[in-house]
N, C-alpha and C. Protein backbone atom coordinates (compact mmCIF):
# COMPACT_ATOMS: atom_id res chain seq x y z
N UNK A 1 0.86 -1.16 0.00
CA UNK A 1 0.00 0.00 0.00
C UNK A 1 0.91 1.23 0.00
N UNK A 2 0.18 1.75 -1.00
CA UNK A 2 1.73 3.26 -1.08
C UNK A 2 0.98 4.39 0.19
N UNK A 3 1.92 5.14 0.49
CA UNK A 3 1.61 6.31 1.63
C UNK A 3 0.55 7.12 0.92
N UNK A 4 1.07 7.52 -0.14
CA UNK A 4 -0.06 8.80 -0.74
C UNK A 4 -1.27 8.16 -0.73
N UNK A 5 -1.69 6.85 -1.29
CA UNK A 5 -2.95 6.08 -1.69
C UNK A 5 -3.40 6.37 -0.18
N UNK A 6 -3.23 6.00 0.77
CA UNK A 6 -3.47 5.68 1.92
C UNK A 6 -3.91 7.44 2.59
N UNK A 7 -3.22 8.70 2.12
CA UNK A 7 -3.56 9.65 2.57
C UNK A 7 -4.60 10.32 1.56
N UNK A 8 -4.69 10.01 0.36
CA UNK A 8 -5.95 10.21 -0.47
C UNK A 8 -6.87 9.20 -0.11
N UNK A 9 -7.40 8.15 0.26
CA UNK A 9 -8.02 8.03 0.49
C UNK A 9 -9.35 8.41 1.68
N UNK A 10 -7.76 8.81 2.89
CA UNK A 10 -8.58 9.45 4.42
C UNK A 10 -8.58 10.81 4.40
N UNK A 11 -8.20 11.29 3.41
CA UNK A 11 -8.88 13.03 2.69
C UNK A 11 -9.79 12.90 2.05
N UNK A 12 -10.22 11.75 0.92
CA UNK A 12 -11.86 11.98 0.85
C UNK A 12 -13.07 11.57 1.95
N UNK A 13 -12.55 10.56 3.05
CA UNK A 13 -13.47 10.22 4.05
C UNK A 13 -13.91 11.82 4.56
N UNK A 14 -12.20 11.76 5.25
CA UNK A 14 -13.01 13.57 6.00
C UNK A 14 -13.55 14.73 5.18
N UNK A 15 -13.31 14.78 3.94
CA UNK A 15 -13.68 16.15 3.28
C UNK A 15 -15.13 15.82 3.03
N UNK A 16 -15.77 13.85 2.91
CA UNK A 16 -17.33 14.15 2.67
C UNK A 16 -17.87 13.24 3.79
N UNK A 17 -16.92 13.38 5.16
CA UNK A 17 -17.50 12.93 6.19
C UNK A 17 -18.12 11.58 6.31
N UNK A 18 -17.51 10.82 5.40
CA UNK A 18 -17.45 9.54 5.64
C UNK A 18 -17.10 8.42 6.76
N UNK A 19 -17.67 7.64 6.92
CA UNK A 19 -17.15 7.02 8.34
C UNK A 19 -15.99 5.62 7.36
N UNK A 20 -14.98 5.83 8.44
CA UNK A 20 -13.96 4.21 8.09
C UNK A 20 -13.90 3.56 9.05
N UNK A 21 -13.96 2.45 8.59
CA UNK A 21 -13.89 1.48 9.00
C UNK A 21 -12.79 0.61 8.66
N UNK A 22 -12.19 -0.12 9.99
CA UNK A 22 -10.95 -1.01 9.91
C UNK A 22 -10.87 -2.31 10.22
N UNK A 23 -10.66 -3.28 9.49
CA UNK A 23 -10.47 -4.67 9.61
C UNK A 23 -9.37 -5.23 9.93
N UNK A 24 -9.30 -6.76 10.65
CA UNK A 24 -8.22 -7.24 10.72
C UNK A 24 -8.48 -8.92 10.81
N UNK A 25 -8.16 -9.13 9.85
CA UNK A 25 -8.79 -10.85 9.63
C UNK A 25 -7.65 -11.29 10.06
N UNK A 26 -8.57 -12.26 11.22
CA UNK A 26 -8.21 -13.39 11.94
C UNK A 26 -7.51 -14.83 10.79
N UNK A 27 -6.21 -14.96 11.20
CA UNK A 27 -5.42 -15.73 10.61
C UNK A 27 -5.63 -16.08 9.13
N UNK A 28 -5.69 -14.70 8.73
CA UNK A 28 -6.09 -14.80 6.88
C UNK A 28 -5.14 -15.70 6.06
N UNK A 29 -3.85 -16.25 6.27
CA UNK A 29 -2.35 -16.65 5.35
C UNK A 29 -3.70 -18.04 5.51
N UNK A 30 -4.10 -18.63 6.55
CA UNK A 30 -5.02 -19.74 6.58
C UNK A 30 -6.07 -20.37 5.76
N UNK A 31 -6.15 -18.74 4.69
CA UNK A 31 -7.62 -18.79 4.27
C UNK A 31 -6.93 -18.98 2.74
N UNK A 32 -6.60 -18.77 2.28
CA UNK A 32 -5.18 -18.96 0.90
C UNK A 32 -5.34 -20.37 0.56
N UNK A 33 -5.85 -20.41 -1.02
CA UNK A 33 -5.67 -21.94 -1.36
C UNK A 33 -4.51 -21.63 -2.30
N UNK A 34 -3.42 -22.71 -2.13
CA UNK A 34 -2.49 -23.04 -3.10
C UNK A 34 -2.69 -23.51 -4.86
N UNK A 35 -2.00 -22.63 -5.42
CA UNK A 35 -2.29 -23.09 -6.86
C UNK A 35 -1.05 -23.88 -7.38
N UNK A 36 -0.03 -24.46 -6.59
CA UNK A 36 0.80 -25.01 -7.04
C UNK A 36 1.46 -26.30 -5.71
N UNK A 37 1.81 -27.53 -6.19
CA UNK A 37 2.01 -28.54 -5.28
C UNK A 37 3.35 -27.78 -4.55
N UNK A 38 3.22 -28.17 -2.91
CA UNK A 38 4.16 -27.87 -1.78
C UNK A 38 4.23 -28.78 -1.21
N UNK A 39 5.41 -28.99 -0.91
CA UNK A 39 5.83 -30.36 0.11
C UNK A 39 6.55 -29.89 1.42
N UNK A 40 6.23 -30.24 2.50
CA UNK A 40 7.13 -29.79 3.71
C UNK A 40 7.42 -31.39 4.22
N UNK A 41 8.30 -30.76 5.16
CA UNK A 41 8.91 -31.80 6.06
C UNK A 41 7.77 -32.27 7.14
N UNK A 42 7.74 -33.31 7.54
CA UNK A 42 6.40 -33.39 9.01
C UNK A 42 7.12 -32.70 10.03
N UNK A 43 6.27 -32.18 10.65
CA UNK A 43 6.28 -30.38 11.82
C UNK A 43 7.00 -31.68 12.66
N UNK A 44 7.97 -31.06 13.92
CA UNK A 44 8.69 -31.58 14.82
C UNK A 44 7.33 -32.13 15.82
N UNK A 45 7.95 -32.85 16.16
CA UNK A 45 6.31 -33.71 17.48
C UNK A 45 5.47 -34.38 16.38
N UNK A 46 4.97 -34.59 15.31
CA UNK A 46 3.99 -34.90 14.78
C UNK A 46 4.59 -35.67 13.74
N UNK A 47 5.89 -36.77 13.69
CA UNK A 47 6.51 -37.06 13.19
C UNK A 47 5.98 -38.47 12.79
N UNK A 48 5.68 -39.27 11.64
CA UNK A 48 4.74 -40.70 11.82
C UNK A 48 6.17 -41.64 12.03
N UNK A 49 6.46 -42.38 13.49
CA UNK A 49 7.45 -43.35 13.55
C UNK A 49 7.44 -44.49 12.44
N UNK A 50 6.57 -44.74 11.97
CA UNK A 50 6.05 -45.95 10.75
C UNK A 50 7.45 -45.27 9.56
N UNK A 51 6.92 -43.53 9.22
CA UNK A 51 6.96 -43.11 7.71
C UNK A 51 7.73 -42.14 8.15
N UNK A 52 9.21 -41.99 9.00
CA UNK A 52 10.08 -41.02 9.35
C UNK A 52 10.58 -40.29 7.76
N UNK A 53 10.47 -40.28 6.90
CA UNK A 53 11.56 -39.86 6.07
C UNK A 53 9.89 -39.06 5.01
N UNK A 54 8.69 -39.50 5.09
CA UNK A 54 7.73 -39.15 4.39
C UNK A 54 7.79 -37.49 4.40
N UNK A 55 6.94 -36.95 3.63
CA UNK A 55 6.73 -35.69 3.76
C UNK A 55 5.12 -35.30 3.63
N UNK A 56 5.08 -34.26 3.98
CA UNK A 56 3.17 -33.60 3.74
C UNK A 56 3.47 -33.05 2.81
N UNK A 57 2.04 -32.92 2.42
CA UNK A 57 1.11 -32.27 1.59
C UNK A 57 0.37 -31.65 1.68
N UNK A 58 0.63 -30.16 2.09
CA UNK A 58 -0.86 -29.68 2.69
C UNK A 58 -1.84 -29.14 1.21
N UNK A 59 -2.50 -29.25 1.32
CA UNK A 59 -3.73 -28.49 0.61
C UNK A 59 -4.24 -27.29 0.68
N UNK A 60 -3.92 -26.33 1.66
CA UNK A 60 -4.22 -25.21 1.66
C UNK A 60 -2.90 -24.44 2.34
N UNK A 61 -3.47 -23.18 2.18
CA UNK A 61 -2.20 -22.18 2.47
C UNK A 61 -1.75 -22.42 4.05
N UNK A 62 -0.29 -22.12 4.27
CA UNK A 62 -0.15 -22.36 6.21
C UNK A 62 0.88 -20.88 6.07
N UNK A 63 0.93 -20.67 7.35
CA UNK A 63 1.97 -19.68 7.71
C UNK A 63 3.46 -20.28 7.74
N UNK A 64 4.16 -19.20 7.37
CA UNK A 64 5.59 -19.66 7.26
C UNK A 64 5.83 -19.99 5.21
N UNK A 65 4.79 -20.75 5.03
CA UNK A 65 5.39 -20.67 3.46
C UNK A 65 4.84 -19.71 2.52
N UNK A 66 6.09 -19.58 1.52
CA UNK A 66 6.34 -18.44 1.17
C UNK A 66 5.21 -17.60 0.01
N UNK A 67 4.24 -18.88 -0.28
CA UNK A 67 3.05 -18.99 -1.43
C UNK A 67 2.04 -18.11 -0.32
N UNK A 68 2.24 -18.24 0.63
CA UNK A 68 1.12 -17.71 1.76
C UNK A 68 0.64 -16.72 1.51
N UNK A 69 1.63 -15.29 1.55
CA UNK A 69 0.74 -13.91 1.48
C UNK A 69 0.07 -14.10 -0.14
N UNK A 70 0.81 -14.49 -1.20
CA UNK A 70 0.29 -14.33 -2.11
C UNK A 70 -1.14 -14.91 -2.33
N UNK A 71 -1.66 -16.14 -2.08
CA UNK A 71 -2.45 -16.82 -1.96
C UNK A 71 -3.30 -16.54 -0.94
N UNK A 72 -3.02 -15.82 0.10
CA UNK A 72 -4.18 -14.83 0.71
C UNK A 72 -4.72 -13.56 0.09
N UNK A 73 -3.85 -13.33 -0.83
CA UNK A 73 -4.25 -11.78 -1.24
C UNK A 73 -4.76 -11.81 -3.06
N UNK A 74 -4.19 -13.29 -3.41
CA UNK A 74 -5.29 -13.51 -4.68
C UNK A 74 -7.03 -13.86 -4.18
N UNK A 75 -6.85 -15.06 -2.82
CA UNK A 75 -8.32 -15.13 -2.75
C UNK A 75 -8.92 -13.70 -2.37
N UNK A 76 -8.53 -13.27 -1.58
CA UNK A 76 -9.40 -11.74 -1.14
C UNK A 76 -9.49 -11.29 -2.16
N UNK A 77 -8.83 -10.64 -3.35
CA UNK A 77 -8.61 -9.54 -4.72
C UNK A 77 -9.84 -9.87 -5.41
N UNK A 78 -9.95 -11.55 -5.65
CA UNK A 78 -10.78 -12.70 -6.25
C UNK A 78 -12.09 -12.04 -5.83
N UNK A 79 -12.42 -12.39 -4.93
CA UNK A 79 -13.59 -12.30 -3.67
C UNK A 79 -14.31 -10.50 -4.36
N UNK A 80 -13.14 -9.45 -4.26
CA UNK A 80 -13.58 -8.04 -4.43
C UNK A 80 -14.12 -8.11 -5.47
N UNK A 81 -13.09 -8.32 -6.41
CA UNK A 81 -13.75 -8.72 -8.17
C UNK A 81 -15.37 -9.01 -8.21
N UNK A 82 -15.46 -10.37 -7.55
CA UNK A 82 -16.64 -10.44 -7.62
C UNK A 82 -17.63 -10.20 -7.00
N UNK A 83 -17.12 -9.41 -6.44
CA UNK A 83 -18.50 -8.22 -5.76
C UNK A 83 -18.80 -7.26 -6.63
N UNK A 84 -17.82 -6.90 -7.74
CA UNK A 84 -17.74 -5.42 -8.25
C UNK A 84 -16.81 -4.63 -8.14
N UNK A 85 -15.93 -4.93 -7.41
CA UNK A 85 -14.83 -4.06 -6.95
C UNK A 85 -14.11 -3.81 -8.63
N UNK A 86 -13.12 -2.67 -8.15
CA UNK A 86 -12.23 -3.05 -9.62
C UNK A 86 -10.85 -2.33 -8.98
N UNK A 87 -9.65 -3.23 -9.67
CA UNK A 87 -8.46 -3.13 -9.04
C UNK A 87 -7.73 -1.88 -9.69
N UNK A 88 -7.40 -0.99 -8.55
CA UNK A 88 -6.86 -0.01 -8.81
C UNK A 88 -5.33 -0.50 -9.50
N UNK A 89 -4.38 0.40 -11.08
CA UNK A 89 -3.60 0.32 -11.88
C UNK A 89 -2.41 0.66 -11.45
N UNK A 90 -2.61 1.56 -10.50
CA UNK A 90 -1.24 2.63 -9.69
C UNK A 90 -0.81 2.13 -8.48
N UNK A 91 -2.02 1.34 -7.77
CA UNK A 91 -1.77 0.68 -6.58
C UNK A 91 -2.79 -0.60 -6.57
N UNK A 92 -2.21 -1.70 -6.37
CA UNK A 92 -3.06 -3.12 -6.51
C UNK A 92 -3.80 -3.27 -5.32
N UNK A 93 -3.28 -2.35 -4.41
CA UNK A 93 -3.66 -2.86 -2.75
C UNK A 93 -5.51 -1.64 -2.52
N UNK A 94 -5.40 -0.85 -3.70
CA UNK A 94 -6.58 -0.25 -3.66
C UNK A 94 -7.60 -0.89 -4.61
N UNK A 95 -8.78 -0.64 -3.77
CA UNK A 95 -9.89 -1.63 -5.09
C UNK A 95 -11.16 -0.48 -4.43
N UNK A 96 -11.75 -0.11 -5.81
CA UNK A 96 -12.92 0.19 -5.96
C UNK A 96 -14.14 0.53 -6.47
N UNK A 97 -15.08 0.69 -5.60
CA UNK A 97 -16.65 0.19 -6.02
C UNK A 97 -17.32 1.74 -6.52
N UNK A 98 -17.48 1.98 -7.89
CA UNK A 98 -18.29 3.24 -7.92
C UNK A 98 -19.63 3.24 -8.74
N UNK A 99 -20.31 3.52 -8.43
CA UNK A 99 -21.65 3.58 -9.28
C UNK A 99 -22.78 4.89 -9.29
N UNK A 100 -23.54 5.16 -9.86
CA UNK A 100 -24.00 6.22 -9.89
C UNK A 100 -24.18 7.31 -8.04
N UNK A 101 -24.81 6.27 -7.46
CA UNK A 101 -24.53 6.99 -5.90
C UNK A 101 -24.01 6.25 -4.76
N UNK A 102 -23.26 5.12 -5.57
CA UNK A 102 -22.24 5.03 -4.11
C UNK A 102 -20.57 4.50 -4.51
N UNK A 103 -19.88 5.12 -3.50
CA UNK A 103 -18.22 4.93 -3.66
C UNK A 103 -18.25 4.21 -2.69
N UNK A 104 -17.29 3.26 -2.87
CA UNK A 104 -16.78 2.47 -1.77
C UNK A 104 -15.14 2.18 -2.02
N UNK A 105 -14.45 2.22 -1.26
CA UNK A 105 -12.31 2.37 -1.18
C UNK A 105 -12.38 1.18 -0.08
N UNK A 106 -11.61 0.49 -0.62
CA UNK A 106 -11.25 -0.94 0.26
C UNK A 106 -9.79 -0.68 -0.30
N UNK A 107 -8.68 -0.29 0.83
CA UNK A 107 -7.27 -0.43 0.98
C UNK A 107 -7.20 -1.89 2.15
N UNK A 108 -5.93 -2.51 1.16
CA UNK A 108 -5.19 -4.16 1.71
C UNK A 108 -4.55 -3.79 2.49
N UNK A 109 -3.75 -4.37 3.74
CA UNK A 109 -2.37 -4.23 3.60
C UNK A 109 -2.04 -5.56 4.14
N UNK A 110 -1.58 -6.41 3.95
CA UNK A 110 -1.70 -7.59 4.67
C UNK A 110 -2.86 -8.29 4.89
N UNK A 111 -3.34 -8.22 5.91
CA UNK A 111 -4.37 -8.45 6.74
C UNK A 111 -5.05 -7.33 7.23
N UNK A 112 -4.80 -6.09 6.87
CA UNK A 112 -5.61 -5.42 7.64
C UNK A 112 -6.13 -4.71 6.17
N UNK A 113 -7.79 -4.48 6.65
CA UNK A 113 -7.87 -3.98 5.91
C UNK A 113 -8.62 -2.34 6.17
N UNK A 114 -8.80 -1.43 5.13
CA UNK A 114 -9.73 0.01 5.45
C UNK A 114 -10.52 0.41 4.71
N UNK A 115 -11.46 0.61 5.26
CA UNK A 115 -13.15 0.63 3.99
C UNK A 115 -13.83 1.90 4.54
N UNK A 116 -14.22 2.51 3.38
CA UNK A 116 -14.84 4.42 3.39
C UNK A 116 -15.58 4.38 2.45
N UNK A 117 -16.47 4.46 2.50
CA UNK A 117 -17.53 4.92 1.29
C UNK A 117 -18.43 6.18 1.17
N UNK A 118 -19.47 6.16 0.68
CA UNK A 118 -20.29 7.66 0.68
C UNK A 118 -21.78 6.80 1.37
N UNK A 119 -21.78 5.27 1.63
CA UNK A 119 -22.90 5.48 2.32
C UNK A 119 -22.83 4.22 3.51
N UNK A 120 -23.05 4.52 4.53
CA UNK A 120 -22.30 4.04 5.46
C UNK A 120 -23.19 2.43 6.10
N UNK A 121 -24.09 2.42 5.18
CA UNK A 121 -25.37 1.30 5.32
C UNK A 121 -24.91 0.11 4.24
N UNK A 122 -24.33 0.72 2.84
CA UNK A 122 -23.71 0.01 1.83
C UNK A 122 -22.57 -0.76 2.41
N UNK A 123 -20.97 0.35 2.99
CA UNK A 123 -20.45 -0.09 3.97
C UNK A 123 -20.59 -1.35 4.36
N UNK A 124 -21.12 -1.42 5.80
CA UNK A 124 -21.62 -2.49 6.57
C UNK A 124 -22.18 -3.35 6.00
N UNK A 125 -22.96 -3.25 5.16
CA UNK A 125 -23.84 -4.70 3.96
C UNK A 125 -22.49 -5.22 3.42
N UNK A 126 -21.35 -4.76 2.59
CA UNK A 126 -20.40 -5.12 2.36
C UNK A 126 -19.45 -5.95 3.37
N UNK A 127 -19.55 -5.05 4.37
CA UNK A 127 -18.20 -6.08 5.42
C UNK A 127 -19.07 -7.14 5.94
N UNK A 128 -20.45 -7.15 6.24
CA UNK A 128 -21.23 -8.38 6.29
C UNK A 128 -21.40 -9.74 5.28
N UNK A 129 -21.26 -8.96 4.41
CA UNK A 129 -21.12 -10.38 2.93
C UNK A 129 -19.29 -10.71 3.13
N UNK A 130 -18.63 -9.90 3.22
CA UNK A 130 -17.27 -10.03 3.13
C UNK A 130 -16.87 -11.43 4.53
């Protein structure tokens, strides 16, 4: 998320008195499906004495590997898309919703996220489907 994006965006909240709102999803790298096979070692303690030398396979995204943020931040991008969102060109981490009377600014940064719109009922219907 670039600085300026981030200070244009909380200059149009206050100049049309918009309310923001801030998110922070609970262990999102978790929520990330992998689009490509990963193999790890079996985690220390959870070692199968039978199959010492085997390895996993996980199926979905975990913390620590390196596919993680990416694969959290394609499913979320994914997810905006198909609400309507549309991905800002100058900054990827901005996405937004405009239509005849309502704006909506959803800034990423990780896991956290910041949502301002022009109507604060739209808003909330949004972070409720989200």
């Amino acid at each position: 998320m670039k600085p300026t994006t981030i200070r244009l965006i909380l200059s149009l909240a206050v100049s049309f008195k918009w309310n923001i709102r801030q998110l922070d999803v609970s262990n999102a790298f978790l929520h990330g499906i992998l689009d490509e096979e990963v193999y790890m070692e079996q985690p220390k303690g959870y070692e199968n004495q039978t199959f010492p030398d085997n390895v996993c396979y996980p199926h979905k995204s975990l913390y620590g590997l390196k596919q993680a943020p990416r694969a959290w931040f394609k499913r979320l991008s994914q997810q905006l898309i198909d609400f309507g969102f549309s991905e800002s060109k100058m900054d990827y981490s901005l996405f937004t919703y405009i239509s005849d009377t309502l704006r909506v600014f959803v800034l990423i940064y990780v896991d956290d996220i910041i949502i301002t719109g022009s109507n604060s009922q739209a808003v909330h219907y949004f972070i409720a489907q989200l």
